[in-house]
Protein backbone atom coordinates (compact mmCIF):
# COMPACT_ATOMS: atom_id res chain seq x y z
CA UNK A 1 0.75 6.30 -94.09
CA UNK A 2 2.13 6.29 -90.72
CA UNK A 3 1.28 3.06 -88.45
CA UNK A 4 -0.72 5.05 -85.99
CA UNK A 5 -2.54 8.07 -86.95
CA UNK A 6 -2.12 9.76 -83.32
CA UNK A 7 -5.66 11.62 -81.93
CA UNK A 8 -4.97 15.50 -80.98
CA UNK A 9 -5.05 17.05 -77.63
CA UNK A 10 -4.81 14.57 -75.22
CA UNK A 11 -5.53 11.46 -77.68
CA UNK A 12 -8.17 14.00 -78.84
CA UNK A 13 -9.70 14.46 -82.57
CA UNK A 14 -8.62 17.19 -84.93
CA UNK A 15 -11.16 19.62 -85.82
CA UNK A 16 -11.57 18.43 -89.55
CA UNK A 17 -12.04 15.20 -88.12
CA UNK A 18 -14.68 16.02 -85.84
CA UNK A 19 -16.66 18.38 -88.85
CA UNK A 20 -16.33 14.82 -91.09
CA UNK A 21 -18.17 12.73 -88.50
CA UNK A 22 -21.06 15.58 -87.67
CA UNK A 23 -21.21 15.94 -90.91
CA UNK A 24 -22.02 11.95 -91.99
CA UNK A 25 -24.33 12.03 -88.94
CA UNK A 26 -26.02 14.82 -90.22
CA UNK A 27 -26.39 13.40 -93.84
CA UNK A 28 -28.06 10.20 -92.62
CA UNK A 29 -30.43 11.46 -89.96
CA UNK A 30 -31.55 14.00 -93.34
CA UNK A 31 -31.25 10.66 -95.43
CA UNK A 32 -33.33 8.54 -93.10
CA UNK A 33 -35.90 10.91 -91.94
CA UNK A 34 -37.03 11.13 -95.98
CA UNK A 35 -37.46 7.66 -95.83
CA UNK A 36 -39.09 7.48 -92.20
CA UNK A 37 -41.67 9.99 -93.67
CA UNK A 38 -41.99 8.31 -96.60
CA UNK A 39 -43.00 4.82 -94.86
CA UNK A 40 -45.05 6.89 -92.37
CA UNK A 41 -46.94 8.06 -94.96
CA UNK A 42 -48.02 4.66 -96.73
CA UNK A 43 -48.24 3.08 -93.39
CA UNK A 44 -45.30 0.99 -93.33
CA UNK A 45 -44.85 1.36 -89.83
CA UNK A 46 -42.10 -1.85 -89.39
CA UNK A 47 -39.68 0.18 -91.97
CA UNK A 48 -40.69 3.54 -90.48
CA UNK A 49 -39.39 2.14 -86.90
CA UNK A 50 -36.60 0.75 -88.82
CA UNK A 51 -35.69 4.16 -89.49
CA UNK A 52 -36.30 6.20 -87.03
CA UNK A 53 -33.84 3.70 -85.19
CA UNK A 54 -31.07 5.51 -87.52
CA UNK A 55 -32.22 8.69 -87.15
CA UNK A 56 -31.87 8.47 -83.10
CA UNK A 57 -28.53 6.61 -83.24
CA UNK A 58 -26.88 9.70 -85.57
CA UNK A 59 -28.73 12.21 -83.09
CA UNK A 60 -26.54 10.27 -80.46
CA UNK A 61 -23.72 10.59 -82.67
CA UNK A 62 -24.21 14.40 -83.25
CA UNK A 63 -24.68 14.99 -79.33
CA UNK A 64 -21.46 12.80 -78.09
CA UNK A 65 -19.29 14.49 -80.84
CA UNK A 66 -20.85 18.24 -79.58
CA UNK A 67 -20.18 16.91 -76.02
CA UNK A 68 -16.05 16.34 -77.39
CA UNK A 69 -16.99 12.59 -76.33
CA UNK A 70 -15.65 11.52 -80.01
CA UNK A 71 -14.51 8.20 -79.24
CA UNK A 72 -17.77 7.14 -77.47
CA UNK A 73 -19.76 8.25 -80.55
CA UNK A 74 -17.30 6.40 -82.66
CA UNK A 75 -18.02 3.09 -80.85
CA UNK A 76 -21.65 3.51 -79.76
CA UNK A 77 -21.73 4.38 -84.11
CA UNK A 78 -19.94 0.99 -84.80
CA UNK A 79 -21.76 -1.24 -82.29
CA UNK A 80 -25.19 -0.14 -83.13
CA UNK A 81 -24.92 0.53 -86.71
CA UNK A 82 -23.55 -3.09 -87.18
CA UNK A 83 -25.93 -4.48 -85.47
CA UNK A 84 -28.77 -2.25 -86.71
CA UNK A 85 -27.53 -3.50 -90.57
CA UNK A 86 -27.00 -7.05 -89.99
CA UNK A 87 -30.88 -7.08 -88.03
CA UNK A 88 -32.15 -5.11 -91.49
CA UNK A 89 -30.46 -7.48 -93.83
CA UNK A 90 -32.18 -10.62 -91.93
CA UNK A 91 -35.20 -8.92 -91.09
CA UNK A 92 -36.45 -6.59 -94.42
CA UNK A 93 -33.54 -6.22 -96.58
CA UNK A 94 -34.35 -10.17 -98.32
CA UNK A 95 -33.15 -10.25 -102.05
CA UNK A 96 -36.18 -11.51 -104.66
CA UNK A 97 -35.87 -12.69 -108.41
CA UNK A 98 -35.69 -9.18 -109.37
CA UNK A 99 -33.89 -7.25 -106.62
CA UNK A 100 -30.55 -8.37 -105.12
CA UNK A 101 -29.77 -7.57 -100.89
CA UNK A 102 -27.88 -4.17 -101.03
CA UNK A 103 -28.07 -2.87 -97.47
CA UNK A 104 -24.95 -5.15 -96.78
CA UNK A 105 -22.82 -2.79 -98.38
CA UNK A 106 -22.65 -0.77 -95.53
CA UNK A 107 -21.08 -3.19 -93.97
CA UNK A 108 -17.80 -2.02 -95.50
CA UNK A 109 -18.07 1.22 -94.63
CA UNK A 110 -18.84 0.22 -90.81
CA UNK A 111 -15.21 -1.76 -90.83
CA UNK A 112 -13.21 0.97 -92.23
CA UNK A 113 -14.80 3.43 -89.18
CA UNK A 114 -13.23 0.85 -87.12
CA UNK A 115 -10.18 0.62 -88.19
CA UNK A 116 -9.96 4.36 -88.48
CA UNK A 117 -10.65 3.87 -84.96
CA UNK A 118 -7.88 1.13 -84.04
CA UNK A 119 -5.43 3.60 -85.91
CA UNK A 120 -5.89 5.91 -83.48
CA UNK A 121 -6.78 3.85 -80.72
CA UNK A 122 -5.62 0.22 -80.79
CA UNK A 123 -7.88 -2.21 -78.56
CA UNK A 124 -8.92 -5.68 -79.26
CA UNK A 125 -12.53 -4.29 -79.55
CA UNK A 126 -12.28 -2.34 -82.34
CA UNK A 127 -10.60 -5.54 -84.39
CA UNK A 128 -13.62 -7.43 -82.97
CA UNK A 129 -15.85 -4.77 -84.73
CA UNK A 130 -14.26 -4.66 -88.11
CA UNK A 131 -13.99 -8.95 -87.94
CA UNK A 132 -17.93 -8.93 -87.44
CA UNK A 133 -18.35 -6.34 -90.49
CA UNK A 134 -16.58 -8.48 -93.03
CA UNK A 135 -17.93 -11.64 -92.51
CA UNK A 136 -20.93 -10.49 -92.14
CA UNK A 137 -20.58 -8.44 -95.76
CA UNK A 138 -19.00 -11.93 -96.57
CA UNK A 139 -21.97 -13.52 -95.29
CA UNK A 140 -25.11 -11.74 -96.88
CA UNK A 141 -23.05 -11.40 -100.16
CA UNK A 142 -22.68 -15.27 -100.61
CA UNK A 143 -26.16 -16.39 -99.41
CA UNK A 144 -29.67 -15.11 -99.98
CA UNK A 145 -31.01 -16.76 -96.42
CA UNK A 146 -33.82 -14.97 -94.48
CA UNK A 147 -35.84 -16.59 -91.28
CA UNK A 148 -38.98 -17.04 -91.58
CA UNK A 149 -40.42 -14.06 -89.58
CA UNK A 150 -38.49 -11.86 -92.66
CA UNK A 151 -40.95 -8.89 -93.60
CA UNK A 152 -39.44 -8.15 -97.73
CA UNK A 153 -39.65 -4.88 -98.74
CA UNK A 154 -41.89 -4.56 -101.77
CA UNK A 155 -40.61 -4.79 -104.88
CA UNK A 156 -41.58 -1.72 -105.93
CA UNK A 157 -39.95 0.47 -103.10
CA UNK A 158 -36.69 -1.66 -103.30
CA UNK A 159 -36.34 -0.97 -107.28
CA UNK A 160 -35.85 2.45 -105.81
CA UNK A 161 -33.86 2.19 -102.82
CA UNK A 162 -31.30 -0.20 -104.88
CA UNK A 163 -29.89 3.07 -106.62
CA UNK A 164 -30.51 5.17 -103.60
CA UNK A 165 -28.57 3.07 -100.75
CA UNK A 166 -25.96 1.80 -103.23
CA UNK A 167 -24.78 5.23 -104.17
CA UNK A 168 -25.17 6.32 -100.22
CA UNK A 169 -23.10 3.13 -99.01
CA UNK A 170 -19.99 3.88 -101.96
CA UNK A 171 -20.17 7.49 -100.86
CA UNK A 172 -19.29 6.64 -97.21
CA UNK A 173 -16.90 4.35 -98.04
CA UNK A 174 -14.99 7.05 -100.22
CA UNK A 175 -15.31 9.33 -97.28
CA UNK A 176 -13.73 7.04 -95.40
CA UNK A 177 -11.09 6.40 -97.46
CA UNK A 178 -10.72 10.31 -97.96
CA UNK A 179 -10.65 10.75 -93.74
CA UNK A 180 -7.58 8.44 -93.35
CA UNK A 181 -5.72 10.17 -96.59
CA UNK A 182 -6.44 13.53 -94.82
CA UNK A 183 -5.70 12.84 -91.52
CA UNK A 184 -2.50 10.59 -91.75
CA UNK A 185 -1.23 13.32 -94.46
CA UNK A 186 -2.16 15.78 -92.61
CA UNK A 187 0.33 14.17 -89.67
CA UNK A 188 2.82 14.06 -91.89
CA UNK A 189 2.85 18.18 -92.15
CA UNK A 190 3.15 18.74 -89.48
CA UNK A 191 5.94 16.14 -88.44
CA UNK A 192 8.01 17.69 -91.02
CA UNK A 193 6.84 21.69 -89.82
CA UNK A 194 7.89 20.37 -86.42
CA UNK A 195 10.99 19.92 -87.63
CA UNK A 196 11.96 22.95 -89.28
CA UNK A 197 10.50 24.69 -86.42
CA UNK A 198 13.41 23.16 -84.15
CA UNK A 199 15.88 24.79 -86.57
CA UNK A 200 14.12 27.79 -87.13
CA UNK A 201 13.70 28.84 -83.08
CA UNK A 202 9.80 28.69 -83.42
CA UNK A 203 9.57 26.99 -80.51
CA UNK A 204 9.36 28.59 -76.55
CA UNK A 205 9.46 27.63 -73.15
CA UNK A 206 6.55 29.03 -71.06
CA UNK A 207 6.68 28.82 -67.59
CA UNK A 208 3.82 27.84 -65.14
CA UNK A 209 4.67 28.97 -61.05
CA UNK A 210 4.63 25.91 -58.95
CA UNK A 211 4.03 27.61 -54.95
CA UNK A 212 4.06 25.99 -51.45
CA UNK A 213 1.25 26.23 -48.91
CA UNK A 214 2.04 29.77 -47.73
CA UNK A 215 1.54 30.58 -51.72
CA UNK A 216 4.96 31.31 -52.49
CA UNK A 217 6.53 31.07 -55.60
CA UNK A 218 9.48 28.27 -55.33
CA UNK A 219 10.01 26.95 -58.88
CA UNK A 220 8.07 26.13 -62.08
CA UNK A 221 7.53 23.80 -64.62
CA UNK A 222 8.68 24.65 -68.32
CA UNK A 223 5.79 24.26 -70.99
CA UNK A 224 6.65 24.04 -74.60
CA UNK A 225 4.55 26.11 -76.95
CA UNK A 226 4.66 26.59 -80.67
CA UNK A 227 3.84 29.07 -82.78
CA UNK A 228 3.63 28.46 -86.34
CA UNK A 229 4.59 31.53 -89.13
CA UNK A 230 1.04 30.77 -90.69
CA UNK A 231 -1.28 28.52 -88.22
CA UNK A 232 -0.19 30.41 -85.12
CA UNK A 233 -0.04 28.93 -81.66
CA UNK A 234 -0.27 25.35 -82.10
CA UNK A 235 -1.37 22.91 -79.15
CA UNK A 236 1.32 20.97 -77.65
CA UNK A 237 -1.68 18.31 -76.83
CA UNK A 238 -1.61 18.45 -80.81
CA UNK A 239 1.85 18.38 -81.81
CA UNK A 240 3.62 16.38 -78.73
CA UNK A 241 1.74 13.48 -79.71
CA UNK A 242 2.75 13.66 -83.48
CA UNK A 243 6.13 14.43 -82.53
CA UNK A 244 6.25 11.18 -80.28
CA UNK A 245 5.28 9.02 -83.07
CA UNK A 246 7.71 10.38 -85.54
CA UNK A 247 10.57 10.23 -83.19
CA UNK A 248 11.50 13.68 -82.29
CA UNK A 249 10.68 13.81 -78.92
CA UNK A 250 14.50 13.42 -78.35
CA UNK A 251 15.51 16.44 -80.83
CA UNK A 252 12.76 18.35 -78.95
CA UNK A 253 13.71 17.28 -75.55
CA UNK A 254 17.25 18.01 -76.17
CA UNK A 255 16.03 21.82 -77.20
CA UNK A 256 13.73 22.37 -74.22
CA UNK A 257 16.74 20.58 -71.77
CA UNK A 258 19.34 23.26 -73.23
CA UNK A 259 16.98 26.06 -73.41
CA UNK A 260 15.52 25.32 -69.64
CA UNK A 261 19.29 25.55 -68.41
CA UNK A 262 20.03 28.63 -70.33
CA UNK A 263 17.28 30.10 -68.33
CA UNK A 264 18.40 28.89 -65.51
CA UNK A 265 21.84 30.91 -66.18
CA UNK A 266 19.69 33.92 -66.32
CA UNK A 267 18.04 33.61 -63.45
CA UNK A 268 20.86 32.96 -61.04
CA UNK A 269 21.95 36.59 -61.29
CA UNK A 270 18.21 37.67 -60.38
CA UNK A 271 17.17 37.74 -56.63
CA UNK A 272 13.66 37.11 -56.99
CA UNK A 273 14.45 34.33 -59.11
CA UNK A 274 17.69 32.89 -58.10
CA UNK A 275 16.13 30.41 -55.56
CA UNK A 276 13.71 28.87 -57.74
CA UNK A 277 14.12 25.59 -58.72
CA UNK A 278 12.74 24.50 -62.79
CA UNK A 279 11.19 21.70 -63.38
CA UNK A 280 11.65 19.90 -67.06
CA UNK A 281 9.38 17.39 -68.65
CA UNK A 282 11.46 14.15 -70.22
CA UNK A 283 9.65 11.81 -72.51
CA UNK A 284 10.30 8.10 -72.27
CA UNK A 285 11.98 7.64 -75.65
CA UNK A 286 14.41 10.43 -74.78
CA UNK A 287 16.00 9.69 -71.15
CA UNK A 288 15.78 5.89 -72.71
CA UNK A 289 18.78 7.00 -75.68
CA UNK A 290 21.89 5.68 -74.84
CA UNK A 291 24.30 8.52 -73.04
CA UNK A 292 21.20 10.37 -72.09
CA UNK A 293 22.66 11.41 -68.01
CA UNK A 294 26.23 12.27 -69.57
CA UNK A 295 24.14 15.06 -72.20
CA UNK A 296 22.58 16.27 -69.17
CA UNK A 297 25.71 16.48 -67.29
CA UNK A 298 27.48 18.32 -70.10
CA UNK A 299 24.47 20.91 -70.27
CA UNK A 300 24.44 21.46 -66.91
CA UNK A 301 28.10 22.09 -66.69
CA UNK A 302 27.95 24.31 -70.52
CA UNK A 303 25.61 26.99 -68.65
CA UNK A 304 27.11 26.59 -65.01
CA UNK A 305 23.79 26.10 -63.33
CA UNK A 306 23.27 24.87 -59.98
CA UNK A 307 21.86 21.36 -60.88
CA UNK A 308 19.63 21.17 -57.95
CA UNK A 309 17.85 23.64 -59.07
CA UNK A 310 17.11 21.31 -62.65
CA UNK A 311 14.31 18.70 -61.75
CA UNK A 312 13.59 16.66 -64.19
CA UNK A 313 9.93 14.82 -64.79
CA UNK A 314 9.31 11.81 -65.81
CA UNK A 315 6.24 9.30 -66.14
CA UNK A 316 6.20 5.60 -64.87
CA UNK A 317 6.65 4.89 -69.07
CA UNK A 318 10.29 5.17 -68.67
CA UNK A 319 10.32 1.77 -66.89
CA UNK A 320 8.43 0.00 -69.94
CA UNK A 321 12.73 -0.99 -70.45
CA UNK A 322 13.39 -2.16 -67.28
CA UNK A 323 13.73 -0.75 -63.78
CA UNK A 324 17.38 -1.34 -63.01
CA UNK A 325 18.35 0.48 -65.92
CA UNK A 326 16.06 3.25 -65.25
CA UNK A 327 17.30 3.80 -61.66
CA UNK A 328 21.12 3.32 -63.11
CA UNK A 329 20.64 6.92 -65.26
CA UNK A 330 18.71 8.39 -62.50
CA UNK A 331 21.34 7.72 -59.56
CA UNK A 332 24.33 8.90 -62.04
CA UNK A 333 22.00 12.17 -62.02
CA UNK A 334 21.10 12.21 -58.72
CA UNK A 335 24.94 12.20 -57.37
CA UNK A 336 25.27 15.28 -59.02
CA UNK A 337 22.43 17.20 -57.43
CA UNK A 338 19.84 16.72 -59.95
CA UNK A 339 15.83 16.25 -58.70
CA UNK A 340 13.52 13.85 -59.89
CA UNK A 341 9.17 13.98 -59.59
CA UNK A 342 7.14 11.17 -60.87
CA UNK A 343 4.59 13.02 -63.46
CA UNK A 344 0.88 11.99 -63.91
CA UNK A 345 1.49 9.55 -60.71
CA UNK A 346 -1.44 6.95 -60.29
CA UNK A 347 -1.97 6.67 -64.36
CA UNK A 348 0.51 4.14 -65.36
CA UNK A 349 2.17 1.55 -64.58
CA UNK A 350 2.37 -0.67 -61.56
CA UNK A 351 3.20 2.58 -58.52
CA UNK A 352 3.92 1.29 -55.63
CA UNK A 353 5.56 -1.33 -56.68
CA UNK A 354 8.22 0.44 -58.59
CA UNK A 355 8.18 3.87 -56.30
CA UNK A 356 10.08 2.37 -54.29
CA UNK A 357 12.99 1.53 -55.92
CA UNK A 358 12.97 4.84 -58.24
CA UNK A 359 15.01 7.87 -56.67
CA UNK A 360 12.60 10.40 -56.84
CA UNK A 361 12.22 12.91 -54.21
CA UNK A 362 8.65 14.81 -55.55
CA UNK A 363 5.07 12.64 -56.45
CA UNK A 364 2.82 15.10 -59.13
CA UNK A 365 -1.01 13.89 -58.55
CA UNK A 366 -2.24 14.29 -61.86
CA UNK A 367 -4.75 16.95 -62.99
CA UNK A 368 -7.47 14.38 -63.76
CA UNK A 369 -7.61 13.08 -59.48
CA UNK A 370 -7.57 16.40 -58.73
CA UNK A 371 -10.76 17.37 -60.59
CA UNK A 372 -12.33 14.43 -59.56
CA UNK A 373 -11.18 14.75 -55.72
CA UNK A 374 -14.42 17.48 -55.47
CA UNK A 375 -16.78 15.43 -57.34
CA UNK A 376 -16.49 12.32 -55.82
CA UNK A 377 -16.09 10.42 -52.48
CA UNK A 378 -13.93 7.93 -54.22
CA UNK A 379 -11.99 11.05 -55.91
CA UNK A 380 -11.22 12.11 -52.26
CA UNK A 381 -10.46 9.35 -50.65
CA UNK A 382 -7.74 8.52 -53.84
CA UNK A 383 -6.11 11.75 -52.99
CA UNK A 384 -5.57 11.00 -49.49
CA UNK A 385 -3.95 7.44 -50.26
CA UNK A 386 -1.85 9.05 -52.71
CA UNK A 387 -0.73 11.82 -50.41
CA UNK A 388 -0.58 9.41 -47.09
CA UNK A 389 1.92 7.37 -49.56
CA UNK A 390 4.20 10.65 -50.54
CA UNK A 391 4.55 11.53 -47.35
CA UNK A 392 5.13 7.60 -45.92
CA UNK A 393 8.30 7.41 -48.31
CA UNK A 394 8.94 10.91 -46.98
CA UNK A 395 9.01 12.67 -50.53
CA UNK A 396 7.26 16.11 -51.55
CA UNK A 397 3.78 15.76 -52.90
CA UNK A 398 2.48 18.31 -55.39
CA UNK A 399 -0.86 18.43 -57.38
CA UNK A 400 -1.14 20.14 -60.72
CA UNK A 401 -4.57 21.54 -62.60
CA UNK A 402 -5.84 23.47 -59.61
CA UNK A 403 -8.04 25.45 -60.99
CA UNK A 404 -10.49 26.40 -57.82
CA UNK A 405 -10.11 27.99 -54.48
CA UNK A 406 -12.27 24.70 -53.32
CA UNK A 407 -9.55 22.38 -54.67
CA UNK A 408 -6.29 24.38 -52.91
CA UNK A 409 -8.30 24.03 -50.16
CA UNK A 410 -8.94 20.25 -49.72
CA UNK A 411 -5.52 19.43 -50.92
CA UNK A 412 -3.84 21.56 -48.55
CA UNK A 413 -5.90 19.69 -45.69
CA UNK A 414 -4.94 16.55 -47.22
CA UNK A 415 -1.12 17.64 -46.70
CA UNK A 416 -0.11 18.37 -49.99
CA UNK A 417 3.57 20.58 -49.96
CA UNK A 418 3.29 22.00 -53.22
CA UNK A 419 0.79 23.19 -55.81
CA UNK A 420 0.00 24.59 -59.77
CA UNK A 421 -2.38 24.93 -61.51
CA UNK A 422 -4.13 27.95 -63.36
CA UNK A 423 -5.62 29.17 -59.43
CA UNK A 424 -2.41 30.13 -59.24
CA UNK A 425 -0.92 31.21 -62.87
CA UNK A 426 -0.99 30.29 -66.33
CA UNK A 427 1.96 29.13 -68.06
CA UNK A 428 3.12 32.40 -69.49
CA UNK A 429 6.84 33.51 -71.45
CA UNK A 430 10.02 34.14 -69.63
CA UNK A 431 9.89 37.91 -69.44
CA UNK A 432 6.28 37.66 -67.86
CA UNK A 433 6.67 35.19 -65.73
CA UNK A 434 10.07 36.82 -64.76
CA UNK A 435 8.09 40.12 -63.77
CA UNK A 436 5.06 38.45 -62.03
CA UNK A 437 7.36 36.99 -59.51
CA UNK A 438 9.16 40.23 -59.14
CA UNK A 439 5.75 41.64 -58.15
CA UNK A 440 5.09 38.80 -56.06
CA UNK A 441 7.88 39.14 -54.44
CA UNK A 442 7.80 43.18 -53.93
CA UNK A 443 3.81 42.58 -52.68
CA UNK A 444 4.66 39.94 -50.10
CA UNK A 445 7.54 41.86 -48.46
CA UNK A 446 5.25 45.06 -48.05
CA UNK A 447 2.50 42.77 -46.79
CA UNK A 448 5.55 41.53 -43.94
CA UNK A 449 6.96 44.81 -43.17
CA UNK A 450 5.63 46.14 -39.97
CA UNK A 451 2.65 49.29 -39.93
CA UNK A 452 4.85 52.19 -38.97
CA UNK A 453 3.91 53.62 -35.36
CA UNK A 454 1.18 56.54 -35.30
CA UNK A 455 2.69 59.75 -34.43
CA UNK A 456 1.15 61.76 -31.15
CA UNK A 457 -0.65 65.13 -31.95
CA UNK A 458 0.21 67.72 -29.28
CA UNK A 459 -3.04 69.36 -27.74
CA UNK A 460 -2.99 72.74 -27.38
């Protein structure tokens, strides 16, 4: 099992995973309205409140996982169903001569949802949660204590309920179990289909039109996209994460460096396309292997591209190793004409602090501040400071995930040079994109040539 079992899209859940959980929310609000009505019905209204408590915490469940807010239902589940079953252990669930505690063994099941959780998400909370599950189990397992407010289920109902709630609380915990087996095997896959997808050219480069603020076309950025001989197009948001974790982001990055320049080659020859720069995502891990500038160098100079027209992107990760370092590799590449823009800027790492001393020439205001510049005075006013600061250390500023005329709009006003986002194209294959900007390029010249002079009708 790998040490992380990475979320899809964007640290979000894979589709099986999501099914799993509405599925377990499902099966208890069916389990616990049976009981609710059963208690309604013989007027034991304590233990019918007691369960109508579950039934509206896996409703929330259900609605935050139809909402795609997994990892809120995930917690909101852990928090409240720990505390709901450590408040029913004290409270109703009090073992007698005859009848030992059993609600407490769903205490295990509660800690292996967290740590599902910290697999994919490490934070100190969820070890917090699964700490408070198992000494809790630990707790009502060892003692038979109950306060003296405790309300016992009768005897009767709880010769019952032993068979029922031991069989449910196993059953979750094997689901559990059977979750993590799926999902971190199901990882493995597709590491090794990434793989032989490198060696077996499934791979592409789409490419997304990055314009200026007269809407021109002046470079692009090169999107990877996969598609599988069996699943078909696969996410990147699922398989770049996968990829990162099993260490061939520098295999891939090497592919999509090699294959941008190749393009490159191509489109020197073109006159629509010859002036356009391209601009290449580089992950952390690979512009952080040893000898990465001199590979770039020697792929530049195998394809006899321009290198200012390469610009490579890179996220304030890169200086997790150290800045001087960092700006070392950069300045080797920047003293032979190659560009550098600071991806997802504002997300990371300490900016300002380390803009400065990184020679970048282009700031990328992620796709999150600008959906949020519209929605939000705080949104807005973020924009502007970022923008104000681009153009203070005199570099290009361009937002990406522009999806609305609105949006172009206020980031134009706010001074923005450059812009990309689906308002203005979709990332799309070579041979498209190569003809849209042809037909860009044939519209805007008609558009500038001047209306030809009316011709004078003689009179009689």
């Amino acid at each position: 099992m790998p040490t992380t079992l990475q979320a899809t899209p964007g640290n979000k859940p894979s589709q099986r995973l999501r099914f799993a959980y509405k599925g377990a929310s499902l099966s208890l609000l069916i389990f616990s309205l049976g009981w609710f009505v059963y208690f309604a019905s013989i007027q034991n209204w304590p233990l019918a409140c007691a369960d109508l408590c579950i039934i509206v915490l896996g409703g929330i469940g259900w609605l935050l996982v139809r909402r795609n807010q997994f990892d809120v239902a995930l917690m909101v589940s852990e928090v409240a169903f720990l505390a709901f079953t450590v408040a029913f252990c004290l409270v109703f669930d009090v073992p007698s001569e005859a009848h030992p505690r059993v609600s407490h063994l769903f205490l295990p099941a509660i800690a292996l949802m967290a740590y599902f959780n910290y697999l994919r998400t490490r934070s100190p909370f969820q070890l917090l949660v699964i700490a408070g599950s198992l000494l809790s189990f630990i707790f009502f397992s060892s003692t038979k204590f109950a306060p003296s407010f405790a309300l016992s289920i009768p005897d009767d109902i709880r010769h019952v309920g032993i068979w029922i709630n031991s069989t449910l609380a196993t059953a979750m915990l094997c689901g559990g179990v059977y979750a993590i087996h799926r999902e971190s095997s199901g990882q493995s896959q597709l590491s090794r289909a990434l793989r032989t997808a490198v060696r077996n050219d499934e791979l592409e480069l789409h490419f997304q039109p990055q314009v200026d603020h007269a809407q021109k076309i002046v470079g692009a950025e090169a999107l990877l996209r996969w598609t599988h001989p069996r699943r078909g197009n696969i996410s990147p948001g699922e398989f770049i994460p996968v990829a990162e974790e099993c260490g061939l982001m520098p295999l891939i990055g090497g592919w999509v460096l090699k294959e941008a320049c190749r393009t490159l080659a191509t489109w020197k020859h073109d006159p629509a396309l010859s002036e356009l720069t391209l601009a290449v995502n580089v992950s952390a891990n690979q512009f952080n292997l040893e000898g990465f500038e001199q590979s770039v160098l020697e792929t530049v100079a195998l394809y006899g591209v321009d290198p200012g027209k390469l610009k490579l992107e890179l996220t304030e990760t890169v200086i997790i190793s150290g800045v001087e370092p960092v700006v070392a590799k950069m300045n080797t590449l920047r003293a032979a004409g190659i560009e550098f823009a600071l991806d997802d800027f504002g997300t990371g790492y300490s900016s300002l602090s380390y803009l400065r001393q990184l020679p970048v020439s282009q700031l990328k205001i992620d796709r999150s501040f600008v959906k949020e510049s519209l929605e939000s005075p705080s949104g807005a006013s973020l924009i502007r400071s970022i923008v104000r600061m681009g153009l203070e250390l005199e570099l290009s500023v361009l937002a990406e995930g522009i999806e609305t005329v609105p949006q172009h709009l206020f980031l134009l006003d706010c001074g923005c040079h450059e812009f990309q986002g689906y308002h203005f194209g979709r990332p799309v294959p070579e041979h498209v994109f190569r003809t849209e900007v042809a037909t860009r390029m044939r519209t805007t010249q008609n558009s500038s040539r001047p209306a030809p002079e009316p011709r004078s009708v003689a009179t009689g």
